[in-house]
Protein backbone atom coordinates (compact mmCIF):
# COMPACT_ATOMS: atom_id res chain seq x y z
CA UNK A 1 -70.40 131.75 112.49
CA UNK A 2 -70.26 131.37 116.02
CA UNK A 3 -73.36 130.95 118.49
CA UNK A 4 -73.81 134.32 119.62
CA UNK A 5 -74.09 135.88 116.07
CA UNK A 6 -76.11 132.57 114.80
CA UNK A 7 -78.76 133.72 117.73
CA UNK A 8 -78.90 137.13 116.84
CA UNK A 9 -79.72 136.19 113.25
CA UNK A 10 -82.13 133.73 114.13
CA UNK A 11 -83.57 136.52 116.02
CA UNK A 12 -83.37 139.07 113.56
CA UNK A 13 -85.47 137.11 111.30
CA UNK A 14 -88.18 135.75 114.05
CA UNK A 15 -88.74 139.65 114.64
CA UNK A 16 -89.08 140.20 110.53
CA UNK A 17 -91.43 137.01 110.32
CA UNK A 18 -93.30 138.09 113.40
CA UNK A 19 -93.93 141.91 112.15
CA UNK A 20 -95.16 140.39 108.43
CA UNK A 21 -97.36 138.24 110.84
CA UNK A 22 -98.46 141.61 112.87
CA UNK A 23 -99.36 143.01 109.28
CA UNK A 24 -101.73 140.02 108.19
CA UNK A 25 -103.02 140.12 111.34
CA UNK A 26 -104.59 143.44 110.71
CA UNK A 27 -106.28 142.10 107.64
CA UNK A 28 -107.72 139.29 109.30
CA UNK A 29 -109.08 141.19 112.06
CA UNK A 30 -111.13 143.72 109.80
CA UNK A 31 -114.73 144.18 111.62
CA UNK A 32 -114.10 141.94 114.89
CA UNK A 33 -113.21 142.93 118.59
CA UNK A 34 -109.41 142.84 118.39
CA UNK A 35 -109.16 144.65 115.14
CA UNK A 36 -107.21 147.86 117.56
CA UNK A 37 -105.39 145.77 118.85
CA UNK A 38 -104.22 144.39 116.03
CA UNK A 39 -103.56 147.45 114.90
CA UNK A 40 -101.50 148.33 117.92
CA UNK A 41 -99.84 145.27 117.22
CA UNK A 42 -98.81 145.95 114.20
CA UNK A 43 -97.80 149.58 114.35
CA UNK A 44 -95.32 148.36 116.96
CA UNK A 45 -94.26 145.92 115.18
CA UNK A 46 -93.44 148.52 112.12
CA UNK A 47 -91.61 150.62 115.03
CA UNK A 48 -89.47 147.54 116.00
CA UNK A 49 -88.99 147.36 112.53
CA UNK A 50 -87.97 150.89 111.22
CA UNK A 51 -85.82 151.00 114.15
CA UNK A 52 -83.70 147.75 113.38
CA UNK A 53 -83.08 148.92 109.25
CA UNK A 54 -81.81 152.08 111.49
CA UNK A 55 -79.69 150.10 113.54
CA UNK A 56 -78.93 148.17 110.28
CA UNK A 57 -77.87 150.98 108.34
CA UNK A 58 -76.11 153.18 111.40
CA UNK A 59 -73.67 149.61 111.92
CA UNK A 60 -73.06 148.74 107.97
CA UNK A 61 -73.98 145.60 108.55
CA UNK A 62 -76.01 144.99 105.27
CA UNK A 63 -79.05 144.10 106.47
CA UNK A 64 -80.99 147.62 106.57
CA UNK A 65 -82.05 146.77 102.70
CA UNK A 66 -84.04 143.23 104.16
CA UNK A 67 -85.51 145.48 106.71
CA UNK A 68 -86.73 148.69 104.63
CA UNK A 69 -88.07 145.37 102.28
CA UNK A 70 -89.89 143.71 105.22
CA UNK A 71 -91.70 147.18 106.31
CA UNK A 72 -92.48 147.81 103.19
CA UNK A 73 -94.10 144.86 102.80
CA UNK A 74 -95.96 145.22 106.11
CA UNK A 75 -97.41 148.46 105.25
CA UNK A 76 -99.00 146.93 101.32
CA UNK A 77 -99.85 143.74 103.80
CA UNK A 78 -101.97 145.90 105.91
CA UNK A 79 -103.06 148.58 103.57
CA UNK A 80 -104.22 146.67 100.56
CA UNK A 81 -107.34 144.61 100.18
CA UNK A 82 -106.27 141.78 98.56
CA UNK A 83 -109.62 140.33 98.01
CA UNK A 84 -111.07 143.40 96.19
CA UNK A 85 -108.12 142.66 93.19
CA UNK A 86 -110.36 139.24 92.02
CA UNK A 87 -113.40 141.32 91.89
CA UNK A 88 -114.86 142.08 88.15
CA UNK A 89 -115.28 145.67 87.39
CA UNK A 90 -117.81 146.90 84.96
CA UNK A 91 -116.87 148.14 81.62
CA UNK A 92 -116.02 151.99 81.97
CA UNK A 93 -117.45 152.28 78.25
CA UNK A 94 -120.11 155.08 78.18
CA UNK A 95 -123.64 154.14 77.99
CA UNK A 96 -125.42 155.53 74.96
């Protein structure tokens, strides 16, 4: 591989480990002053994204799959609430 494709991998996967980053981001900033921009942040981010599994996919180059995988991943990342899994919930029995 020579330098100029090594530099557009390396690249290619800063921008997919900066838009998962974008996606946490929005979790963390729940309730505090930069939560819209966060959000901005990260809508771009899944923009940038959707636009390079495009790219991907219009070139064949075989990466469109790692792409639709990382916004997919970005959207559970900033739609979930992870912390609300560990809670208990009640029994859904019926009370006599």
């Amino acid at each position: 591989m020579d330098a100029p494709q090594l530099w557009l991998l390396l690249i290619w996967i800063a921008l997919h480990l900066a838009a998962l980053l974008a996606a946490f981001g929005t979790r963390i900033a729940i309730g505090s002053r930069i939560e819209s921009l966060a959000q901005f942040i990260c809508l771009v981010a899944m923009a940038l994204i959707g636009v390079l599994a495009w790219v991907a996919q219009q070139t064949q180059s075989g990466s469109w799959g790692l792409s639709a995988g990382t916004l997919m991943a970005m959207v559970l990342t900033a739609v979930v609430d992870f912390r609300r899994l560990h809670e208990h919930h009640p029994s859904t029995e019926p009370i006599l």
